[in-house]
PDB file of N, CA and C in Angstrom:
ATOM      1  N   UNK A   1       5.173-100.230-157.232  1.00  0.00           N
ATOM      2  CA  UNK A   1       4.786 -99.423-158.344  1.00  0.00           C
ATOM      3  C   UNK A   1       4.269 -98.077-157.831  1.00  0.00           C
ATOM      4  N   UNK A   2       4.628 -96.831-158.770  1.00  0.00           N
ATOM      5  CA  UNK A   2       4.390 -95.919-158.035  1.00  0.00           C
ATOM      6  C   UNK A   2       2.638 -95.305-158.768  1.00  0.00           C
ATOM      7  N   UNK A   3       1.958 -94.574-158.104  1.00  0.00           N
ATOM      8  CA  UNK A   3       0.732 -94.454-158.116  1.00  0.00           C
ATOM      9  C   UNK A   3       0.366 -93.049-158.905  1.00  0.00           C
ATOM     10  N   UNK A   4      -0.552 -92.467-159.707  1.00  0.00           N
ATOM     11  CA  UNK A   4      -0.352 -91.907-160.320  1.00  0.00           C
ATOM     12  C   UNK A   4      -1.154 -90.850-160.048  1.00  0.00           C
ATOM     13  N   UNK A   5      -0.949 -89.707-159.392  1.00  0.00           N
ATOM     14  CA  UNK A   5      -2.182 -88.574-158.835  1.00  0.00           C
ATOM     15  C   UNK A   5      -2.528 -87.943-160.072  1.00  0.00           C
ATOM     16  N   UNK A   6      -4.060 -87.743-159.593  1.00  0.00           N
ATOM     17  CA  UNK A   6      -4.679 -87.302-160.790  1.00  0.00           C
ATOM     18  C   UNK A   6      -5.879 -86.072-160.500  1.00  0.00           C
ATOM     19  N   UNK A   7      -5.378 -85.165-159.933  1.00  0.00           N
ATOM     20  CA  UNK A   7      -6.069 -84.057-159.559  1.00  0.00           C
ATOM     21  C   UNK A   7      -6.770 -82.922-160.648  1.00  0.00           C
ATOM     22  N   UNK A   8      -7.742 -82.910-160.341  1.00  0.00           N
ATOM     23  CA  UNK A   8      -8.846 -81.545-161.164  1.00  0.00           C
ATOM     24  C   UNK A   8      -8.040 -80.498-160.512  1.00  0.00           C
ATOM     25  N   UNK A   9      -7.975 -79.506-161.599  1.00  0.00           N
ATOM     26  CA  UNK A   9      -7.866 -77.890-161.242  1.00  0.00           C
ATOM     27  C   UNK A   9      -8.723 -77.178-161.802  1.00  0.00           C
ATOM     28  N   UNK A  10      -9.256 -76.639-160.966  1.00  0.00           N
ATOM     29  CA  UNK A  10     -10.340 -75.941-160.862  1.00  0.00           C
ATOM     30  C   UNK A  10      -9.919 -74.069-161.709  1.00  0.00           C
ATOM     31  N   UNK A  11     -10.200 -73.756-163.208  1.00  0.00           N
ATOM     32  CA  UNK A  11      -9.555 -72.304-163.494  1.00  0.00           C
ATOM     33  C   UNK A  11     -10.586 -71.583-162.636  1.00  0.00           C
ATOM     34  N   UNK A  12      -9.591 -70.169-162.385  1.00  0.00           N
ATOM     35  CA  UNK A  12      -9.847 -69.052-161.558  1.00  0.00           C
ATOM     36  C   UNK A  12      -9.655 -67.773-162.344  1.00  0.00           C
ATOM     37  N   UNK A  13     -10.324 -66.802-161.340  1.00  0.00           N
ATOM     38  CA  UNK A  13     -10.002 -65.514-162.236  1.00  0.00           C
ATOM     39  C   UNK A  13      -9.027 -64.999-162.900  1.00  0.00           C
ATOM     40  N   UNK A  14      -7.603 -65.549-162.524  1.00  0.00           N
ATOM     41  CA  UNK A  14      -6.317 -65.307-162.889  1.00  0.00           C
ATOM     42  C   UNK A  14      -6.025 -65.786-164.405  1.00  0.00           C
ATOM     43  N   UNK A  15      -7.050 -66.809-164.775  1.00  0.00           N
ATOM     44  CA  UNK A  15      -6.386 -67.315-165.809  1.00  0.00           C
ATOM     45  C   UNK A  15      -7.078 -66.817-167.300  1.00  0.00           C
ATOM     46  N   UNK A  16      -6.191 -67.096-168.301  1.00  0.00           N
ATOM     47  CA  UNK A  16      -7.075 -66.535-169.729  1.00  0.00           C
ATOM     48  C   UNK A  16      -6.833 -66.930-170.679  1.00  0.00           C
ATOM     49  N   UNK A  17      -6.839 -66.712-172.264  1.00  0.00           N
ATOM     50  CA  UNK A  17      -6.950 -68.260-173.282  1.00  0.00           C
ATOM     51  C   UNK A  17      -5.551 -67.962-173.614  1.00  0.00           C
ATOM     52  N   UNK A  18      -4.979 -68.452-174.154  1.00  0.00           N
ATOM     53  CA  UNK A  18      -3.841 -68.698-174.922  1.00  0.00           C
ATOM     54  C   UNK A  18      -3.924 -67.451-175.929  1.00  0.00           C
ATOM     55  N   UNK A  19      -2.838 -67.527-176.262  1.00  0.00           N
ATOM     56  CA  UNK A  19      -2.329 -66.390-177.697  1.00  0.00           C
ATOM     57  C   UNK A  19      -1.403 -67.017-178.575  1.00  0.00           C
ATOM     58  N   UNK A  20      -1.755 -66.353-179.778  1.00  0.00           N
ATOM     59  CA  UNK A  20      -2.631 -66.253-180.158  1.00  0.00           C
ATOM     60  C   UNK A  20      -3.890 -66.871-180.069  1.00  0.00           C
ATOM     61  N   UNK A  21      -5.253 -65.916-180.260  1.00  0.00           N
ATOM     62  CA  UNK A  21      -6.522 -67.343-180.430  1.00  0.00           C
ATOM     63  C   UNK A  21      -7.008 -67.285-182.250  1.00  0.00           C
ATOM     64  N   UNK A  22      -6.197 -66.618-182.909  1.00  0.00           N
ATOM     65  CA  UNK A  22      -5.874 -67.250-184.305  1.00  0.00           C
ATOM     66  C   UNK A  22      -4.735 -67.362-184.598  1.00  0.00           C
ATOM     67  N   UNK A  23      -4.914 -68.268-185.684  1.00  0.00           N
ATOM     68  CA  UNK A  23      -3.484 -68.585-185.994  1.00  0.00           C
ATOM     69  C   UNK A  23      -3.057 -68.331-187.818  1.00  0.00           C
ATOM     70  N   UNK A  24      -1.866 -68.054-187.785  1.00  0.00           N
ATOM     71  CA  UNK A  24      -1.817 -67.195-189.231  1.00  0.00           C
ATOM     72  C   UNK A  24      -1.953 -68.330-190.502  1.00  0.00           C
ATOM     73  N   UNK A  25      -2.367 -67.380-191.663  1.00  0.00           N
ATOM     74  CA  UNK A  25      -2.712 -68.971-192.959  1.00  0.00           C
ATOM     75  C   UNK A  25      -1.427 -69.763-193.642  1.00  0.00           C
ATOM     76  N   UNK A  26      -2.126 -71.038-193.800  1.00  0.00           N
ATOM     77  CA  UNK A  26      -0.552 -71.853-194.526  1.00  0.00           C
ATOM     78  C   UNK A  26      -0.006 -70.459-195.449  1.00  0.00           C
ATOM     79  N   UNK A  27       1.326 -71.478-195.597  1.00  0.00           N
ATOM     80  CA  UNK A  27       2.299 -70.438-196.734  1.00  0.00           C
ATOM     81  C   UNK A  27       3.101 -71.409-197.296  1.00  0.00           C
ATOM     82  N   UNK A  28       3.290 -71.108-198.601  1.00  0.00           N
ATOM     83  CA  UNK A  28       4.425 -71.560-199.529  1.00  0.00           C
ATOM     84  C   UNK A  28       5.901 -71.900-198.954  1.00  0.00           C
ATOM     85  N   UNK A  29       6.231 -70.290-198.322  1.00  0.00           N
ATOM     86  CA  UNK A  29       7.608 -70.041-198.122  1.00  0.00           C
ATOM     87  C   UNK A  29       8.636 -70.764-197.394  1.00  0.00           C
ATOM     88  N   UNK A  30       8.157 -71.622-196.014  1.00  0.00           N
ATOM     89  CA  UNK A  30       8.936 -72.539-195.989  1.00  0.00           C
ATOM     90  C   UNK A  30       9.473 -73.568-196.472  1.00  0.00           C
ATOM     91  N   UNK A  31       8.762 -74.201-197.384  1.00  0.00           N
ATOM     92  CA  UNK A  31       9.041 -75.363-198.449  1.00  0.00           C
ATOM     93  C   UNK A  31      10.024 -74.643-199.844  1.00  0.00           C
ATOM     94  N   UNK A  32       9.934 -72.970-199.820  1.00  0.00           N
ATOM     95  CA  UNK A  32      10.828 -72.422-200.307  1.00  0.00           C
ATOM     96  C   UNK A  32      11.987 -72.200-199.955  1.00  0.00           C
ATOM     97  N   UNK A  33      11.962 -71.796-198.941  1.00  0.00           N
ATOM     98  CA  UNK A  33      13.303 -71.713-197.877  1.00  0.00           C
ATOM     99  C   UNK A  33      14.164 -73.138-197.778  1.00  0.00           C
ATOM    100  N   UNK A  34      13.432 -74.474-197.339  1.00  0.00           N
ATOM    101  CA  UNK A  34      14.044 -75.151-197.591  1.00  0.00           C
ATOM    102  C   UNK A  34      14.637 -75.537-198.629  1.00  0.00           C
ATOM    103  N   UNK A  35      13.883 -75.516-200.006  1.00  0.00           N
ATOM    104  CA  UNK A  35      14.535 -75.950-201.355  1.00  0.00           C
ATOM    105  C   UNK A  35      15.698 -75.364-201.187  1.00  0.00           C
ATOM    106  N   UNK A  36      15.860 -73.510-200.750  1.00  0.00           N
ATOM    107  CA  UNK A  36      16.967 -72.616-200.813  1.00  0.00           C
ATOM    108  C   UNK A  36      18.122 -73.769-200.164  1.00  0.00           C
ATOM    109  N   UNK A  37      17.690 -73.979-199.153  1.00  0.00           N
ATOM    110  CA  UNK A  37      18.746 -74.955-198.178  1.00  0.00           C
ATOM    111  C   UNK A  37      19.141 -76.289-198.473  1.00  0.00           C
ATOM    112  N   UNK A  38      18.785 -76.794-198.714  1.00  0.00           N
ATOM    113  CA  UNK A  38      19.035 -78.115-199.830  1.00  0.00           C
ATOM    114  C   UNK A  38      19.967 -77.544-200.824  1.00  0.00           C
ATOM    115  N   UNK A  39      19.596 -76.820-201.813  1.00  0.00           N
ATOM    116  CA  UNK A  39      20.378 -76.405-202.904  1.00  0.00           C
ATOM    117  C   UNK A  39      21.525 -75.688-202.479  1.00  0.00           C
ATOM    118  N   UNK A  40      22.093 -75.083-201.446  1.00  0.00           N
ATOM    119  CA  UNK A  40      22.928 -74.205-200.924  1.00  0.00           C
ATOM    120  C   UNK A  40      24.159 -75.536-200.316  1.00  0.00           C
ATOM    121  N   UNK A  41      23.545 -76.519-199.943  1.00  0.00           N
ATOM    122  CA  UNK A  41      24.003 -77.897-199.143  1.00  0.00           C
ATOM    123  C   UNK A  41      24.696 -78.743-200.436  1.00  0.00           C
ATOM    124  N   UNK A  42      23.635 -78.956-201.423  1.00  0.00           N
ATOM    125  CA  UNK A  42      23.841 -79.326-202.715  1.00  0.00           C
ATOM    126  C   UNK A  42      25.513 -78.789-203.444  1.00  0.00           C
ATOM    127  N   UNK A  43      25.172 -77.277-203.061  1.00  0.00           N
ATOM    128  CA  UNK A  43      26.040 -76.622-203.708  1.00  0.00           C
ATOM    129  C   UNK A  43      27.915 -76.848-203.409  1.00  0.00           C
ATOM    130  N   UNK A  44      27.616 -77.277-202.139  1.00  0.00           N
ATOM    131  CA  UNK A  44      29.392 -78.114-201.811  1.00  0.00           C
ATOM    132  C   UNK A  44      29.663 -78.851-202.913  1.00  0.00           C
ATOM    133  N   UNK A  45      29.323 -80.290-203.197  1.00  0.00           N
ATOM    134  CA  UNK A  45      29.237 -80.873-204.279  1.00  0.00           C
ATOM    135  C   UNK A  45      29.649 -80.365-205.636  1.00  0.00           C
ATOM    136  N   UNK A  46      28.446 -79.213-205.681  1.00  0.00           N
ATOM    137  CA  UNK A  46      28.397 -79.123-206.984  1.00  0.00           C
ATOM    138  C   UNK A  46      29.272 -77.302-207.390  1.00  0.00           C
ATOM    139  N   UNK A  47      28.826 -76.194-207.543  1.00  0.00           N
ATOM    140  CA  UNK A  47      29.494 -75.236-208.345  1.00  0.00           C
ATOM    141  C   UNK A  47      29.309 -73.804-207.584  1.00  0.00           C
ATOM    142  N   UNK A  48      29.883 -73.015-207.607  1.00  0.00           N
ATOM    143  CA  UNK A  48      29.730 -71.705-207.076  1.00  0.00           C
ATOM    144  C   UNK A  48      28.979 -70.769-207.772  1.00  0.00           C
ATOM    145  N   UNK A  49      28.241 -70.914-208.591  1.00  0.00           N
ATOM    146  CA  UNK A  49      26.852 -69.974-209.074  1.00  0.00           C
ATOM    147  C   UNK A  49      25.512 -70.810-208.217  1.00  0.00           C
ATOM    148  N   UNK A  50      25.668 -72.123-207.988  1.00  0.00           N
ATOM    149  CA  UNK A  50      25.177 -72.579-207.936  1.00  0.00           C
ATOM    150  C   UNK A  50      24.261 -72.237-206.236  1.00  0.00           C
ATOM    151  N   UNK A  51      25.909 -72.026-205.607  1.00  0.00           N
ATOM    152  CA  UNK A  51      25.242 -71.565-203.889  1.00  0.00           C
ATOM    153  C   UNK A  51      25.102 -70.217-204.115  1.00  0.00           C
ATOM    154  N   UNK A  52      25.331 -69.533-205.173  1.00  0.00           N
ATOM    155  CA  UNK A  52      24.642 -68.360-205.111  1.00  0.00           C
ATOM    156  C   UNK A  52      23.488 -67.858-205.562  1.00  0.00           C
ATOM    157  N   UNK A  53      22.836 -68.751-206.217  1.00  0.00           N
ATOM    158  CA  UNK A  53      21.126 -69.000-206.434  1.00  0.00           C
ATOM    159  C   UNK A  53      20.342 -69.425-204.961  1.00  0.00           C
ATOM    160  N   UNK A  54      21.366 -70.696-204.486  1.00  0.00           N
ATOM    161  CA  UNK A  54      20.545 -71.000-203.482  1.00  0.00           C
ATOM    162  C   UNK A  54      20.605 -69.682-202.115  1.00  0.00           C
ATOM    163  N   UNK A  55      21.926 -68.655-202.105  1.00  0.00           N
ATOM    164  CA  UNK A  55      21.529 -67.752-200.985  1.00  0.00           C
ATOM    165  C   UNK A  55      20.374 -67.173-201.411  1.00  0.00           C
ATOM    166  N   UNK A  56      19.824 -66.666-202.610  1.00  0.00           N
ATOM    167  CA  UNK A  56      19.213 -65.640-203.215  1.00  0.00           C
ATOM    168  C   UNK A  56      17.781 -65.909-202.970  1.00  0.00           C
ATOM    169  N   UNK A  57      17.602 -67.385-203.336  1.00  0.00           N
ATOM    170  CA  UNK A  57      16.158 -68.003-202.972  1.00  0.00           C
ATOM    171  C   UNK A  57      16.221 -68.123-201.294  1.00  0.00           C
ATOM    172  N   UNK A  58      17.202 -68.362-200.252  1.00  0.00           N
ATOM    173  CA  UNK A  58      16.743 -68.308-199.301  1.00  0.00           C
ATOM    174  C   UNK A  58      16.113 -66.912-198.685  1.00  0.00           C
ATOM    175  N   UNK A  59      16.906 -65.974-199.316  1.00  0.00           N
ATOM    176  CA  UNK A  59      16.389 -64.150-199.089  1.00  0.00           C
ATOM    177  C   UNK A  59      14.829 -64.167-199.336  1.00  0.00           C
ATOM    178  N   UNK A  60      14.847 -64.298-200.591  1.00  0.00           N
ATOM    179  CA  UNK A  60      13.688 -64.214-200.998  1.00  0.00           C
ATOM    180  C   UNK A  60      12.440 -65.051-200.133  1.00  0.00           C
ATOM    181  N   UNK A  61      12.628 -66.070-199.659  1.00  0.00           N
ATOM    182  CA  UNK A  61      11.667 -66.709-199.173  1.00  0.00           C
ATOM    183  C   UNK A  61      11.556 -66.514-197.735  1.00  0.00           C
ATOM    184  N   UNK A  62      12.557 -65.483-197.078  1.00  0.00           N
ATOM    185  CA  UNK A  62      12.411 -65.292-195.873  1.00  0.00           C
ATOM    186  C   UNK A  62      12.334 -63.581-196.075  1.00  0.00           C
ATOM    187  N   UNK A  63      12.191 -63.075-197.049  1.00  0.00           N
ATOM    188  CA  UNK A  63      11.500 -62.129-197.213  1.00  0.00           C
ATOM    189  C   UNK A  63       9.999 -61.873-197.595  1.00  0.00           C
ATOM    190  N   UNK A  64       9.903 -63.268-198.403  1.00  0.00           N
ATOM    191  CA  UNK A  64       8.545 -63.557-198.670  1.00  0.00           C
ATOM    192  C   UNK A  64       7.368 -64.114-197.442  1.00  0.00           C
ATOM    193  N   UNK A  65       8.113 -64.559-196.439  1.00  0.00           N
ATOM    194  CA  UNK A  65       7.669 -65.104-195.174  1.00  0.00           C
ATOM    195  C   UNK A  65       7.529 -63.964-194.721  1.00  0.00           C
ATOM    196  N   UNK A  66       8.386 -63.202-194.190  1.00  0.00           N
ATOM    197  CA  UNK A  66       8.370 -62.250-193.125  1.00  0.00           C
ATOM    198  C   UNK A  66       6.913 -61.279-193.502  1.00  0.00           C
ATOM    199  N   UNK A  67       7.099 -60.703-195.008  1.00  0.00           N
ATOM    200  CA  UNK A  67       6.245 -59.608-195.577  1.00  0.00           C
ATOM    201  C   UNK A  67       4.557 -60.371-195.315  1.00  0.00           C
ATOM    202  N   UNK A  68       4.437 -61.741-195.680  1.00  0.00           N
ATOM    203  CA  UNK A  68       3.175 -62.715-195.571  1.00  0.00           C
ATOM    204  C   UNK A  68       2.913 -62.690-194.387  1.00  0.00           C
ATOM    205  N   UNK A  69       3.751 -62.743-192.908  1.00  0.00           N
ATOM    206  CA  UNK A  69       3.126 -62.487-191.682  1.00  0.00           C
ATOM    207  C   UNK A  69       2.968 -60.965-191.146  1.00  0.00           C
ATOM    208  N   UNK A  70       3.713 -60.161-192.005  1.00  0.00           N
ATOM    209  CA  UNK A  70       3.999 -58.730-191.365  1.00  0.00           C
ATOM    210  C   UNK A  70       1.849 -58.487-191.884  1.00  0.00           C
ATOM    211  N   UNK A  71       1.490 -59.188-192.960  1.00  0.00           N
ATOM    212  CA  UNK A  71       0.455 -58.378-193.402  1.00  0.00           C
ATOM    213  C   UNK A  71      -0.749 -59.170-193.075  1.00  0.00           C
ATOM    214  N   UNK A  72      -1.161 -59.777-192.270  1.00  0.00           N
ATOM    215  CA  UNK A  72      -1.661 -60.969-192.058  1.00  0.00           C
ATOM    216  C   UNK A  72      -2.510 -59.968-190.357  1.00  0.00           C
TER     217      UNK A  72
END
């Protein structure tokens, strides 16, 4: 059986915290984005207005994402 080393490292001046050290607030928009994607998937099945709602909501929600972190 092989043995399992288990060494301390000691941090040094070189090192520093992670980044971000906040992190940005929940958001809606992915659970939007996905609906977009589901319904766009949906849309094989079903009708051609239909995947063109779902591109429209995916815009929107990855416009709505982007603008929510651009201001954050």
């Amino acid at each position: 059986m092989a043995e399992i080393s288990t060494k301390h490292v000691e941090p040094d001046d070189t090192w520093h915290e992670a980044l971000p050290e906040t992190i940005p607030e929940p958001t809606y928009w992915p659970a939007v984005m996905s609906f977009g994607i589901m319904l766009l998937a949906w849309s094989v099945l079903g009708n051609y207005p239909m995947a063109v709602v779902a591109i429209l909501i995916i815009i929107i929600s990855v416009a709505g994402w982007i603008r929510e972190l651009y201001h954050d």
